[in-house]
PDB file of N, CA and C in Angstrom:
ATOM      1  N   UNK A   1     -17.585  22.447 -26.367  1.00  0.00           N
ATOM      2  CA  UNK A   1     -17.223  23.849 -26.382  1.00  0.00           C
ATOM      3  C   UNK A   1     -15.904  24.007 -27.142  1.00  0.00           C
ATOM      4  N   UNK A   2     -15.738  25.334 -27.779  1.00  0.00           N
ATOM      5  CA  UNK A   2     -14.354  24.928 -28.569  1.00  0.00           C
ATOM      6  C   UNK A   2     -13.090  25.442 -28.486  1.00  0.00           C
ATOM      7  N   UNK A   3     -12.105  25.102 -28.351  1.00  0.00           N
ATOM      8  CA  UNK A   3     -10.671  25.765 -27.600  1.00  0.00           C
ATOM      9  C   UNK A   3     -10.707  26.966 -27.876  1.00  0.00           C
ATOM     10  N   UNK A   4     -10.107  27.873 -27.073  1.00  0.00           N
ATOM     11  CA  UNK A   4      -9.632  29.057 -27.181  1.00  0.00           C
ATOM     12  C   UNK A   4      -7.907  29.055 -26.911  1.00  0.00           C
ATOM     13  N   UNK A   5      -7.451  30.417 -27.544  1.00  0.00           N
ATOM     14  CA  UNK A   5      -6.162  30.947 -27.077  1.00  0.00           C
ATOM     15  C   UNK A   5      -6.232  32.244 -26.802  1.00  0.00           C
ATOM     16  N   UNK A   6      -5.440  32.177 -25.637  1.00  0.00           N
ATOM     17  CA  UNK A   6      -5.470  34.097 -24.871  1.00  0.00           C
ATOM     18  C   UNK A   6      -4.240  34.009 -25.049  1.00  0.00           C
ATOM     19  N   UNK A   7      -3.957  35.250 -24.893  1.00  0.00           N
ATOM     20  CA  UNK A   7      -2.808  36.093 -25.062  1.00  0.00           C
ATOM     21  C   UNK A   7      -2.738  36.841 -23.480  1.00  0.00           C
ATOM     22  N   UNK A   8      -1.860  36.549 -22.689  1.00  0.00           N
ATOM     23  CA  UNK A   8      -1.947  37.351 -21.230  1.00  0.00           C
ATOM     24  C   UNK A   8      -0.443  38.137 -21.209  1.00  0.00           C
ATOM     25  N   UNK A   9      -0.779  39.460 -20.651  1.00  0.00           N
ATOM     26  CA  UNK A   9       0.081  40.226 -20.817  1.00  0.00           C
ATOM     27  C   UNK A   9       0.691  39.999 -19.296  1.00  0.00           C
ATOM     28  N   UNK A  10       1.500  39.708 -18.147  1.00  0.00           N
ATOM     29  CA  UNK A  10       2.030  39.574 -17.325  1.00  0.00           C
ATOM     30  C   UNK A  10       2.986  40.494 -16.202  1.00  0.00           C
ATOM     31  N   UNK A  11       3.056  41.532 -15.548  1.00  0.00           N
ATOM     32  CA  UNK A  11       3.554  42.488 -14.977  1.00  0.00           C
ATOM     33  C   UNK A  11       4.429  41.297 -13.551  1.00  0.00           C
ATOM     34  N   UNK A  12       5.827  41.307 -13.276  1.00  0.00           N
ATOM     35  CA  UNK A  12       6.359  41.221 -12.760  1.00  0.00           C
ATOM     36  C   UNK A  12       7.266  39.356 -12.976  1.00  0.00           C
ATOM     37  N   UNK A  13       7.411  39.328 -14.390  1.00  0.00           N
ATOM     38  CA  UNK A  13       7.953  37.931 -14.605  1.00  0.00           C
ATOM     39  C   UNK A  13       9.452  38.414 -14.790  1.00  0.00           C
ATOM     40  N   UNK A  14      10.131  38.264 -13.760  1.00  0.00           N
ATOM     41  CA  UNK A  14      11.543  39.211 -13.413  1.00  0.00           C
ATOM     42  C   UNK A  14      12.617  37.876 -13.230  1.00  0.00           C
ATOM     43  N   UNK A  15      11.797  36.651 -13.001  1.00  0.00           N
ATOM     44  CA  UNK A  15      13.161  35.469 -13.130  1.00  0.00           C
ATOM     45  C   UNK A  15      12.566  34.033 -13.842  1.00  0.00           C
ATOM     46  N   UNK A  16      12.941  33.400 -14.115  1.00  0.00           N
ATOM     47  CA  UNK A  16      13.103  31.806 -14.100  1.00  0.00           C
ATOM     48  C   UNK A  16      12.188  31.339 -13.310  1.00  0.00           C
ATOM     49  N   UNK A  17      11.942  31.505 -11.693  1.00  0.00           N
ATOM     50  CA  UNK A  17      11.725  31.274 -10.797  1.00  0.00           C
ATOM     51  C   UNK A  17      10.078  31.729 -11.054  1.00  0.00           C
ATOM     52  N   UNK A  18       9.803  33.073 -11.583  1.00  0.00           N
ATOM     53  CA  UNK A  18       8.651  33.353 -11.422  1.00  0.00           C
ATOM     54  C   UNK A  18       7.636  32.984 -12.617  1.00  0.00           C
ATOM     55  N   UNK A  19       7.967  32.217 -13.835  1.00  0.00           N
ATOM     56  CA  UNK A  19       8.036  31.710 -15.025  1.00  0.00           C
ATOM     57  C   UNK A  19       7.363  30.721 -14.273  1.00  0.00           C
ATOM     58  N   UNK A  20       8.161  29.527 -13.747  1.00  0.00           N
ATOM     59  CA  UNK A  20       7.675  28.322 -13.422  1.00  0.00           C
ATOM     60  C   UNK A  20       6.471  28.677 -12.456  1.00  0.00           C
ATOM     61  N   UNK A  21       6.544  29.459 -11.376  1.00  0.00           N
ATOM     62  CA  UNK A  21       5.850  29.890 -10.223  1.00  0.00           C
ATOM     63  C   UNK A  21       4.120  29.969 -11.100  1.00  0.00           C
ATOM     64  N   UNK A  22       4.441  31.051 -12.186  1.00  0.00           N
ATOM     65  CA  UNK A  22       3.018  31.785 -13.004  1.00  0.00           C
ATOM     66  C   UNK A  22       2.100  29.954 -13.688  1.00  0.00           C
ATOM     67  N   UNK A  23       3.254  29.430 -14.293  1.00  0.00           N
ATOM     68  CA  UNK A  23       2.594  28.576 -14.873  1.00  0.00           C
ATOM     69  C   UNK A  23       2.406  27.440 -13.722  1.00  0.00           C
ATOM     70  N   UNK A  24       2.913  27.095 -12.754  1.00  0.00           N
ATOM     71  CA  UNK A  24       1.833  26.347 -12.024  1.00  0.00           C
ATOM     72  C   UNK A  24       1.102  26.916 -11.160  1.00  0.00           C
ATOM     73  N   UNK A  25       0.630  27.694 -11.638  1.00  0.00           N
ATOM     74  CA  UNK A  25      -0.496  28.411 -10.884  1.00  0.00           C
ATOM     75  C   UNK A  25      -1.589  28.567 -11.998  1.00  0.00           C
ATOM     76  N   UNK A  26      -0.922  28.432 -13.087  1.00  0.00           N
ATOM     77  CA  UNK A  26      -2.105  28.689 -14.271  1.00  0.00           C
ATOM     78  C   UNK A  26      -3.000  27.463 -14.121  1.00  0.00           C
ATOM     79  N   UNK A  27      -1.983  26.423 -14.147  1.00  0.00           N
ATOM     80  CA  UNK A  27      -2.822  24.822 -14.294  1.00  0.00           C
ATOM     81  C   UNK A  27      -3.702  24.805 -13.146  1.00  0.00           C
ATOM     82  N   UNK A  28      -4.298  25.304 -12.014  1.00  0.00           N
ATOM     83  CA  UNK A  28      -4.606  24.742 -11.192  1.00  0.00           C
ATOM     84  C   UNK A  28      -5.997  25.772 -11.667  1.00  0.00           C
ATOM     85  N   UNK A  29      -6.353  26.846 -12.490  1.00  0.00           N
ATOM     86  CA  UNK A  29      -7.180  27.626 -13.218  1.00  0.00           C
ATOM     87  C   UNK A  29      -8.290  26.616 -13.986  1.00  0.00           C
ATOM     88  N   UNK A  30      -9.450  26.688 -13.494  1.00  0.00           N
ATOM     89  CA  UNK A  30     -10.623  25.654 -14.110  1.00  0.00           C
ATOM     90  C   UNK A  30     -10.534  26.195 -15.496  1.00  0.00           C
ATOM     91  N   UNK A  31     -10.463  25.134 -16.567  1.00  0.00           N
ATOM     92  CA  UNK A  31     -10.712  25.813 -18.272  1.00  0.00           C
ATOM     93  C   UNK A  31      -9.617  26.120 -18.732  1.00  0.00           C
ATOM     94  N   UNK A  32      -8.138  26.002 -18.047  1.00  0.00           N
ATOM     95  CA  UNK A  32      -6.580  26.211 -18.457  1.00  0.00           C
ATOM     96  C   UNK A  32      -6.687  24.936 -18.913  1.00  0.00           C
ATOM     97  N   UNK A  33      -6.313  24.409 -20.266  1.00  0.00           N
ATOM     98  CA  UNK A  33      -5.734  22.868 -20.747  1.00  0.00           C
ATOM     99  C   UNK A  33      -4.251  22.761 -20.725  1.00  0.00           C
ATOM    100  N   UNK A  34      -3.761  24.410 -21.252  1.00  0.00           N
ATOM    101  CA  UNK A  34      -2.294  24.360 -21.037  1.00  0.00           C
ATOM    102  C   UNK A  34      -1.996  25.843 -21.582  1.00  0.00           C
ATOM    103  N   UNK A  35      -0.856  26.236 -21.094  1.00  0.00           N
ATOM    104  CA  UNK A  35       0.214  27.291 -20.699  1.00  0.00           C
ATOM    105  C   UNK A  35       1.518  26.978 -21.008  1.00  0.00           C
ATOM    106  N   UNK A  36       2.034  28.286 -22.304  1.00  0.00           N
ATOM    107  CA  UNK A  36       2.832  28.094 -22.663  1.00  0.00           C
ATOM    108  C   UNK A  36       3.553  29.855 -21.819  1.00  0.00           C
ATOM    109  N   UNK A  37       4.747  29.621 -20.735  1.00  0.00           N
ATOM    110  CA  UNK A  37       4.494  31.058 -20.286  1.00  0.00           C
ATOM    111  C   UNK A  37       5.757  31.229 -20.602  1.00  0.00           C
ATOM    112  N   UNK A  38       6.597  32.402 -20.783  1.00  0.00           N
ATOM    113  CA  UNK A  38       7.976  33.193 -21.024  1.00  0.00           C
ATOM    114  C   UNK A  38       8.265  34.379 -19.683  1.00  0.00           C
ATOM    115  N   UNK A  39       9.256  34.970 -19.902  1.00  0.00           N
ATOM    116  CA  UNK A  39       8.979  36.415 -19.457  1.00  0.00           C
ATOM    117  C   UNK A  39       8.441  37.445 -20.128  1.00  0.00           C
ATOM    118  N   UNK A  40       7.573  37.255 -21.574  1.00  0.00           N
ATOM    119  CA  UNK A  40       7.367  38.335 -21.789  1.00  0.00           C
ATOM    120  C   UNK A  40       5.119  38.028 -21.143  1.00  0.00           C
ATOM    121  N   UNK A  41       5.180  36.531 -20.984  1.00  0.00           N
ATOM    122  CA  UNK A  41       3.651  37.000 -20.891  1.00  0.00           C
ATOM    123  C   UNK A  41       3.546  34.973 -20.904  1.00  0.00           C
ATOM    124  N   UNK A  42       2.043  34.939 -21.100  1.00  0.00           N
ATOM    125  CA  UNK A  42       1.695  33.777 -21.708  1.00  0.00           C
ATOM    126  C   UNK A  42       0.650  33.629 -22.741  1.00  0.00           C
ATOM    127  N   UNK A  43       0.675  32.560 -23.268  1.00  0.00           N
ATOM    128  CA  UNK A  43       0.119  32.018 -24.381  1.00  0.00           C
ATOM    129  C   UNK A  43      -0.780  30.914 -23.530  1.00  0.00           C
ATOM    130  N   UNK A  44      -2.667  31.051 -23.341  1.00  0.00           N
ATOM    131  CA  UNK A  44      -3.196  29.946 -22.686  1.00  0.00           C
ATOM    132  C   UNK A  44      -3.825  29.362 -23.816  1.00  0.00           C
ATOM    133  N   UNK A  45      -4.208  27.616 -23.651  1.00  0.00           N
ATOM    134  CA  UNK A  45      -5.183  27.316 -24.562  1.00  0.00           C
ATOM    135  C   UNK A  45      -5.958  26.937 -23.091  1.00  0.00           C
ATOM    136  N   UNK A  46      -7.259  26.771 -23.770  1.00  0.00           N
ATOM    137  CA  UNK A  46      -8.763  26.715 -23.020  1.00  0.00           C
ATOM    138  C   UNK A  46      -9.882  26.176 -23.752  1.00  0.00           C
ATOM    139  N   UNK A  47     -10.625  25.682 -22.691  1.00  0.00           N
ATOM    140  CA  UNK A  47     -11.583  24.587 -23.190  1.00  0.00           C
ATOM    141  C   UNK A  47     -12.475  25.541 -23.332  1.00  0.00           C
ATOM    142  N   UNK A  48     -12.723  26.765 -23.400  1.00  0.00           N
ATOM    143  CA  UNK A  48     -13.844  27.980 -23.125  1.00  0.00           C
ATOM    144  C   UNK A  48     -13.312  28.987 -22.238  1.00  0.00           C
ATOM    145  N   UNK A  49     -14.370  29.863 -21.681  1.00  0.00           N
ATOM    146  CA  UNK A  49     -14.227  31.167 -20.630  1.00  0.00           C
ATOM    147  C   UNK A  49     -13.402  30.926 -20.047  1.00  0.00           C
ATOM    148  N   UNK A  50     -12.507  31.515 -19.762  1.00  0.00           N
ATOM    149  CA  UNK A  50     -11.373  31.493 -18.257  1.00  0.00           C
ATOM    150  C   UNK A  50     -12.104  32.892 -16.991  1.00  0.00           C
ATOM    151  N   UNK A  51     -12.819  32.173 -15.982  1.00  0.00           N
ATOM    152  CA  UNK A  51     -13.123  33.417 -15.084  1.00  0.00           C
ATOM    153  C   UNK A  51     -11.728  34.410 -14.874  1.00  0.00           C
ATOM    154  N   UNK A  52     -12.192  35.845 -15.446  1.00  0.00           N
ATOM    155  CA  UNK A  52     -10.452  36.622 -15.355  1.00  0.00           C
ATOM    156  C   UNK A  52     -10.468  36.727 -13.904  1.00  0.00           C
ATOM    157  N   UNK A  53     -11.346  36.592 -12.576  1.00  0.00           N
ATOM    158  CA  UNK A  53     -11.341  36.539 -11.109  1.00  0.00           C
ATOM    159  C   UNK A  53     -10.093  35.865 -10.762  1.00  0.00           C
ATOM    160  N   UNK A  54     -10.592  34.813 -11.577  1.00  0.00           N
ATOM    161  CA  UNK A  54      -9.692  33.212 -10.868  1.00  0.00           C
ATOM    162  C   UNK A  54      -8.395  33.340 -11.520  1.00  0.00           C
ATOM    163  N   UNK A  55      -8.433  33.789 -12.723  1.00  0.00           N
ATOM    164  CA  UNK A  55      -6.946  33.870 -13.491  1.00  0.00           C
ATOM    165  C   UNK A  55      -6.029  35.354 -12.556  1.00  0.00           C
ATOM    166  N   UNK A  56      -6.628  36.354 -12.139  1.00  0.00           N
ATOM    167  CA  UNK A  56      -5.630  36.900 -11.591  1.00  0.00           C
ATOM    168  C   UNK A  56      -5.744  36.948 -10.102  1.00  0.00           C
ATOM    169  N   UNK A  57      -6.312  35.835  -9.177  1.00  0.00           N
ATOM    170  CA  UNK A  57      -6.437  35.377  -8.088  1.00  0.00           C
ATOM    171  C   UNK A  57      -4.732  34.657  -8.127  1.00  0.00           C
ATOM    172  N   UNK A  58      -5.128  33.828  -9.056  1.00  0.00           N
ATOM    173  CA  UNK A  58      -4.224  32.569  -9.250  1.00  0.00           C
ATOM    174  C   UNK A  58      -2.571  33.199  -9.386  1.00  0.00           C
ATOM    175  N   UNK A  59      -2.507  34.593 -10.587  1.00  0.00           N
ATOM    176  CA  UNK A  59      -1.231  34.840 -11.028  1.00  0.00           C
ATOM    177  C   UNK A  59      -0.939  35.790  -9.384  1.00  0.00           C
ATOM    178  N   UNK A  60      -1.626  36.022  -8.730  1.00  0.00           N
ATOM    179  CA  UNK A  60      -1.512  36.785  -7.832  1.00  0.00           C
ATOM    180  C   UNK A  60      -0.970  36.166  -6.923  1.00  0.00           C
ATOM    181  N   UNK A  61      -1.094  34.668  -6.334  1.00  0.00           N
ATOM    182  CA  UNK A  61      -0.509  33.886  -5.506  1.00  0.00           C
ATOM    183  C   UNK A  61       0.890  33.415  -5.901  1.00  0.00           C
ATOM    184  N   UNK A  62       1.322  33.615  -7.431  1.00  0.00           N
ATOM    185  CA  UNK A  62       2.405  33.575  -7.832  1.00  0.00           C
ATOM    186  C   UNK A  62       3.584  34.727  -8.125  1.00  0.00           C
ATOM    187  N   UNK A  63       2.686  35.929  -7.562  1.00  0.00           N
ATOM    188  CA  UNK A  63       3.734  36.646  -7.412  1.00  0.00           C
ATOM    189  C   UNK A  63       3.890  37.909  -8.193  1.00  0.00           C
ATOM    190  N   UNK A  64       2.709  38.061  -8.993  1.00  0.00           N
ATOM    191  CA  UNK A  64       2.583  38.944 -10.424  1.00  0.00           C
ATOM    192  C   UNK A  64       0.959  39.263 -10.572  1.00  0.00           C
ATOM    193  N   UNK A  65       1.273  39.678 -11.624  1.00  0.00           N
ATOM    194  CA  UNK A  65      -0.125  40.694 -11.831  1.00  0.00           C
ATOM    195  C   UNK A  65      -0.370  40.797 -13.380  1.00  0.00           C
ATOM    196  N   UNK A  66      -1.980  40.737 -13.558  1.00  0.00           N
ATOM    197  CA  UNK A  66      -2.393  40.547 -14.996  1.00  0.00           C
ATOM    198  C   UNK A  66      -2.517  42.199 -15.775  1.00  0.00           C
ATOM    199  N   UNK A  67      -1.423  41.925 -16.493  1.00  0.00           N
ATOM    200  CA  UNK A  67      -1.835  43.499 -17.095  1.00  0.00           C
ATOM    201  C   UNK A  67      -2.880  43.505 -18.139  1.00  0.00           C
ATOM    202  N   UNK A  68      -2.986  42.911 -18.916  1.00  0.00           N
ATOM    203  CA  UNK A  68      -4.127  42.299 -19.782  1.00  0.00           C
ATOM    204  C   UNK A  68      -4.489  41.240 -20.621  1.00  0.00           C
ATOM    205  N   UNK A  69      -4.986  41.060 -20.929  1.00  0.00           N
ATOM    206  CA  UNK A  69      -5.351  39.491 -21.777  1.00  0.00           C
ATOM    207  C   UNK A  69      -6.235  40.073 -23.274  1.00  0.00           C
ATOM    208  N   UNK A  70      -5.725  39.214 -24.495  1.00  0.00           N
ATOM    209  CA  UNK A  70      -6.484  39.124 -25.429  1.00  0.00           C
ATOM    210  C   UNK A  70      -7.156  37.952 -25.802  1.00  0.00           C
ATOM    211  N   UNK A  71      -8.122  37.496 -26.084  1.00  0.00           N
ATOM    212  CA  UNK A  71      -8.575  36.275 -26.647  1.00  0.00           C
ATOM    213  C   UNK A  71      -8.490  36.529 -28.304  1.00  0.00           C
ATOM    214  N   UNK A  72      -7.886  35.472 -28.777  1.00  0.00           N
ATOM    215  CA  UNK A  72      -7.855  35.435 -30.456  1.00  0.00           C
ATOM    216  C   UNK A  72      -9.050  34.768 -31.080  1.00  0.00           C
ATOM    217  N   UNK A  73      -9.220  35.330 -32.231  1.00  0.00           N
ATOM    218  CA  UNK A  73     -10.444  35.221 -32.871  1.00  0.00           C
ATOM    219  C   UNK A  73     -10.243  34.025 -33.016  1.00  0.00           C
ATOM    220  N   UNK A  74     -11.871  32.899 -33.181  1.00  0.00           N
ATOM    221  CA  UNK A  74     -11.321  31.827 -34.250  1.00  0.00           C
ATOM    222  C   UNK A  74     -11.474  30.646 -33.231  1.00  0.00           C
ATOM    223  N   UNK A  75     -11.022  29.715 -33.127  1.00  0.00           N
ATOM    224  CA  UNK A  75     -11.208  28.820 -32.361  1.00  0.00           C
ATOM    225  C   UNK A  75     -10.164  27.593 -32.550  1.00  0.00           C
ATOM    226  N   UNK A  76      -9.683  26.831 -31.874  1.00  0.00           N
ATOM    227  CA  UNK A  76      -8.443  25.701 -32.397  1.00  0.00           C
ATOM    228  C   UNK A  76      -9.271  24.552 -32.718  1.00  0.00           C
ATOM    229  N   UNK A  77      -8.911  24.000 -33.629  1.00  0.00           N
ATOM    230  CA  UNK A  77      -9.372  22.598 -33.726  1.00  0.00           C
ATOM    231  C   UNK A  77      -9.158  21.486 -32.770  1.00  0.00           C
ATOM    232  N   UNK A  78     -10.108  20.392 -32.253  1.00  0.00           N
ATOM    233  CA  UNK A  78      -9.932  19.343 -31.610  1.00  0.00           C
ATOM    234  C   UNK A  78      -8.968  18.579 -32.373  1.00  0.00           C
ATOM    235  N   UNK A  79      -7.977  18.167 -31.929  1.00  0.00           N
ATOM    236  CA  UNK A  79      -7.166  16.454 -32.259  1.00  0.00           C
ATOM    237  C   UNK A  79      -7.491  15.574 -31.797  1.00  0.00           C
TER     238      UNK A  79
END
């Protein structure tokens, strides 16, 4: 199946604290390979579909809320 990158828009990344909080909560997301997160949002790569259930189950136990997600056209290459 072939990588993807989303674009997640993030409502309540207000410290440091909730940065680290979002992204280990991302990893534990079936189909997250990795998470690059800020305060303004995150950047996911993915092996395929991310259920959006489980992705804002997950950001939800961390404290925040999914305002929206884009998937980018195109696909990443395997290394």
């Amino acid at each position: 199946m072939p990588r993807q990158r989303i674009l997640v828009q993030i409502d309540g990344l207000l410290s440091v604290h909730a940065v680290r909080a979002v992204w280990t909560a991302l990893g534990a997301v079936p189909g997250i390979l990795g998470a690059e997160v800020t305060m303004q949002g995150a950047v996911l790569e993915t092996d395929g579909p991310v259920d959006r259930q489980l992705l804002e189950e997950a950001l939800a136990m961390a404290g925040v809320t999914l305002r929206s997600l884009q998937i980018e056209k195109g696909s990443l290459p395997l290394l």
